[in-house]
C-alpha atoms as a PDB file:
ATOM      1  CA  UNK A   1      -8.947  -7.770  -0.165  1.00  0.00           C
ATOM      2  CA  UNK A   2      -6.954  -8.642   2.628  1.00  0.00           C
ATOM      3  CA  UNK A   3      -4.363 -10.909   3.787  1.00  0.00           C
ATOM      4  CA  UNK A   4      -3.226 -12.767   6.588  1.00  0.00           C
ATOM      5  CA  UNK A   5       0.339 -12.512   7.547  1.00  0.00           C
ATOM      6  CA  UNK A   6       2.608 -15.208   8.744  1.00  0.00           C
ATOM      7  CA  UNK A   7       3.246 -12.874  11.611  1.00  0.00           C
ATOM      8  CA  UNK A   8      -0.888 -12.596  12.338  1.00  0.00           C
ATOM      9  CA  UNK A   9      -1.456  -9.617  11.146  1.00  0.00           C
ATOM     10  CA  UNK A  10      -3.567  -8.128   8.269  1.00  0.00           C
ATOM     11  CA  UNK A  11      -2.682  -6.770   5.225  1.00  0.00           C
ATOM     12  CA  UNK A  12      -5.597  -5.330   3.695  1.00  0.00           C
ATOM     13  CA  UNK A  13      -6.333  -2.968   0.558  1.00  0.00           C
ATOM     14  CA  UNK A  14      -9.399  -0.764   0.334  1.00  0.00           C
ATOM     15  CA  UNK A  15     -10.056  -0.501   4.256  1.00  0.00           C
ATOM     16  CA  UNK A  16      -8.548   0.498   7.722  1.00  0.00           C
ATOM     17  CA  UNK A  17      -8.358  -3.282   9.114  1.00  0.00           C
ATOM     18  CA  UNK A  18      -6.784  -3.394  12.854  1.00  0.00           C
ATOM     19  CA  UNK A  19      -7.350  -6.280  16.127  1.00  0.00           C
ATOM     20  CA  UNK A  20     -10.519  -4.466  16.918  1.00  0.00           C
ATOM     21  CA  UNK A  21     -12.072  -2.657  13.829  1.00  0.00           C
ATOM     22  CA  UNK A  22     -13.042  -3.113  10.374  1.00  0.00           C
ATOM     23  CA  UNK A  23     -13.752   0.318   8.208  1.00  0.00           C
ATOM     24  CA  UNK A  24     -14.422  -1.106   5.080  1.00  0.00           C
ATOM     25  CA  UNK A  25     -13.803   2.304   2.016  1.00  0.00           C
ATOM     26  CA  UNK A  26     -17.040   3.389   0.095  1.00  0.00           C
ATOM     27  CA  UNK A  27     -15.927   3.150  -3.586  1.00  0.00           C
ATOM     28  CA  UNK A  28     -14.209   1.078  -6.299  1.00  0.00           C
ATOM     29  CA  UNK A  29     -11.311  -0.546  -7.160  1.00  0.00           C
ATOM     30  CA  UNK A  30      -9.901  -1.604 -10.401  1.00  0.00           C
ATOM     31  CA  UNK A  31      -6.250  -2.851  -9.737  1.00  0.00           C
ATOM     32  CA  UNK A  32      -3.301  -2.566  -7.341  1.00  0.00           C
ATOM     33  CA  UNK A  33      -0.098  -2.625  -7.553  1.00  0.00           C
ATOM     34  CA  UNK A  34       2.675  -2.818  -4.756  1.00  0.00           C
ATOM     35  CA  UNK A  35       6.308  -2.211  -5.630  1.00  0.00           C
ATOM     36  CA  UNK A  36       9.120  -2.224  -3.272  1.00  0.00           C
ATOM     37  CA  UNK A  37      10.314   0.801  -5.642  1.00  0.00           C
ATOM     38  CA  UNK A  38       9.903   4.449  -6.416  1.00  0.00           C
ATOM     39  CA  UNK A  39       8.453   4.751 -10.018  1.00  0.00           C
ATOM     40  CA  UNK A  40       8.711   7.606 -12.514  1.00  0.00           C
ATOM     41  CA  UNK A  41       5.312   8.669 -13.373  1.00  0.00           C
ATOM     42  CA  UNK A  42       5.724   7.715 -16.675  1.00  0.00           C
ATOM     43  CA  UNK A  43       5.650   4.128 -15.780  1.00  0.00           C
ATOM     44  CA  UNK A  44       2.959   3.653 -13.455  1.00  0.00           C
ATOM     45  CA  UNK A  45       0.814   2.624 -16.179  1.00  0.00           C
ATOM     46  CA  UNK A  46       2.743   0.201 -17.547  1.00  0.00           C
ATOM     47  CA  UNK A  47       3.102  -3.430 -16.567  1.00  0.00           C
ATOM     48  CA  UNK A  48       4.804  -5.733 -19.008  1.00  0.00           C
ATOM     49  CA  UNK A  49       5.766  -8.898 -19.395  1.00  0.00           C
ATOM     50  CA  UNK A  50       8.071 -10.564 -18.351  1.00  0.00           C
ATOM     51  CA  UNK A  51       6.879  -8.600 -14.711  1.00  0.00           C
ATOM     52  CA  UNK A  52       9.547  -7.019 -12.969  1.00  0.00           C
ATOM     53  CA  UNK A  53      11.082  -8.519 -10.074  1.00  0.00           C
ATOM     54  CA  UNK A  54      10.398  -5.182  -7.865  1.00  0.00           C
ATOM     55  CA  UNK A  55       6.500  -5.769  -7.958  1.00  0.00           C
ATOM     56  CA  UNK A  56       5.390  -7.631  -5.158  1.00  0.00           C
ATOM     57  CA  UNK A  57       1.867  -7.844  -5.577  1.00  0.00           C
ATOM     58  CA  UNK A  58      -0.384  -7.021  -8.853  1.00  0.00           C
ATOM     59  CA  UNK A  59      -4.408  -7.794  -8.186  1.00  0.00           C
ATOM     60  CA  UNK A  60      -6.219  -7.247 -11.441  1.00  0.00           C
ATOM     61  CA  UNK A  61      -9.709  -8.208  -9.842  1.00  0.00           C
ATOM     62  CA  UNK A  62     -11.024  -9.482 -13.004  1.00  0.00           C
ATOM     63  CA  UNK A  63     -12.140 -12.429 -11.407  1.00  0.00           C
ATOM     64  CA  UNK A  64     -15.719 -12.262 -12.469  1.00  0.00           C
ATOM     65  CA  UNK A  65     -17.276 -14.763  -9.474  1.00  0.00           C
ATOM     66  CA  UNK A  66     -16.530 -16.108  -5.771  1.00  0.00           C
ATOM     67  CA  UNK A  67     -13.862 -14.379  -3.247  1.00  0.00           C
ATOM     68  CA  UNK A  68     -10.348 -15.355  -4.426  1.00  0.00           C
ATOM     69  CA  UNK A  69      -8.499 -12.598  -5.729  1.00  0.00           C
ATOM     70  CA  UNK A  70      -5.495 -13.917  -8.110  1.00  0.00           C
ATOM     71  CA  UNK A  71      -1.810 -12.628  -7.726  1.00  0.00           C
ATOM     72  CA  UNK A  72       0.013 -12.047 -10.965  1.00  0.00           C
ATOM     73  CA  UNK A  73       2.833 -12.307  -9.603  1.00  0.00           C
ATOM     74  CA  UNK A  74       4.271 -15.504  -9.421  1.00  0.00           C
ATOM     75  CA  UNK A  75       4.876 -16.615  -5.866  1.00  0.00           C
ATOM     76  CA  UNK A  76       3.183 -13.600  -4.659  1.00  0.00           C
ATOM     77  CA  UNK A  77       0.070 -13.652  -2.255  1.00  0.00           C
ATOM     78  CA  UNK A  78      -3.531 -14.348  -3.366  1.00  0.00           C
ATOM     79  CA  UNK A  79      -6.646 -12.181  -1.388  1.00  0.00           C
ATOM     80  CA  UNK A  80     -10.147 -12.947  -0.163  1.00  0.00           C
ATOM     81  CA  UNK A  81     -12.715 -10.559  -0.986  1.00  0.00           C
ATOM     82  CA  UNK A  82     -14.503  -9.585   2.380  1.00  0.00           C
ATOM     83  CA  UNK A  83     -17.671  -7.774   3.043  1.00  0.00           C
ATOM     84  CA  UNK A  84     -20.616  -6.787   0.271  1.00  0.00           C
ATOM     85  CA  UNK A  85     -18.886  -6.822  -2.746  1.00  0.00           C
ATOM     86  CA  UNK A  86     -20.186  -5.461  -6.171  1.00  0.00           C
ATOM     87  CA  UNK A  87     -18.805  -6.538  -9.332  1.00  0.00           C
ATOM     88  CA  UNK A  88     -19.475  -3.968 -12.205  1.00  0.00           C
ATOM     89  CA  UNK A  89     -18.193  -3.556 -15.547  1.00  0.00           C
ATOM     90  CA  UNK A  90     -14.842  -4.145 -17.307  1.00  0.00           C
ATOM     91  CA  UNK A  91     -11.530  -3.203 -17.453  1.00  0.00           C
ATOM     92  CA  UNK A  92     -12.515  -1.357 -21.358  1.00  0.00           C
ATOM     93  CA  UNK A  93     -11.896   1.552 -20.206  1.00  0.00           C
ATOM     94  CA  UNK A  94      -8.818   2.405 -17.633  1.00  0.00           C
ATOM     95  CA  UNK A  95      -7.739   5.714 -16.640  1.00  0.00           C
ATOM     96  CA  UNK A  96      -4.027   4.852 -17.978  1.00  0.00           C
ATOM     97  CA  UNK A  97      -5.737   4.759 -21.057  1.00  0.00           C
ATOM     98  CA  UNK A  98      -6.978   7.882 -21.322  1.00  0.00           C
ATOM     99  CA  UNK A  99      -3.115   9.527 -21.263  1.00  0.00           C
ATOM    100  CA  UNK A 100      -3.664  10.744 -17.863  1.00  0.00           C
END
């Protein structure tokens, strides 16, 4: 997902995105999260509500059609999907699940 700054430049998650080239990762992605904090280990798991004012940007990607990209976040920025995306599964089983 990426982002276009008020500045013109690109934020972008899951690829190296500059003026001139586009290198898109090989792989999956489930959620991300961007805090403008260090977190304990213990909590990077954990996202309740009411959500914290230190995260900036939460994308769940459980959109399950078209390119939008929601921000939980209130106020926070939305993304495109760009490229040959793949939707597969659900979010039944998560790796913060397992204890890890």
């Amino acid at each position: 997902t990426h982002h276009q700054a008020m500045g013109g430049g690109l934020f972008t998650i899951g690829a190296y995105h500059d003026s001139n080239e586009y290198w898109p990762m090989l792989g999956s992605t489930d959620e991300v999260r961007i805090w403008n904090t260090a977190l304990q280990a213990s909590s990077l798991c954990t996202v309740n509500a009411p959500l914290p004012p230190s995260l900036l940007g939460y994308w769940k990607f459980d959109e399950h059609e078209g390119a939008d990209v929601r921000n939980e976040v209130v106020g926070g920025s939305d993304g495109v999907l760009v490229g040959d995306i793949i939707r597969v599964g659900d979010d039944a089983a998560s790796q913060c699940s397992t204890g890890r």
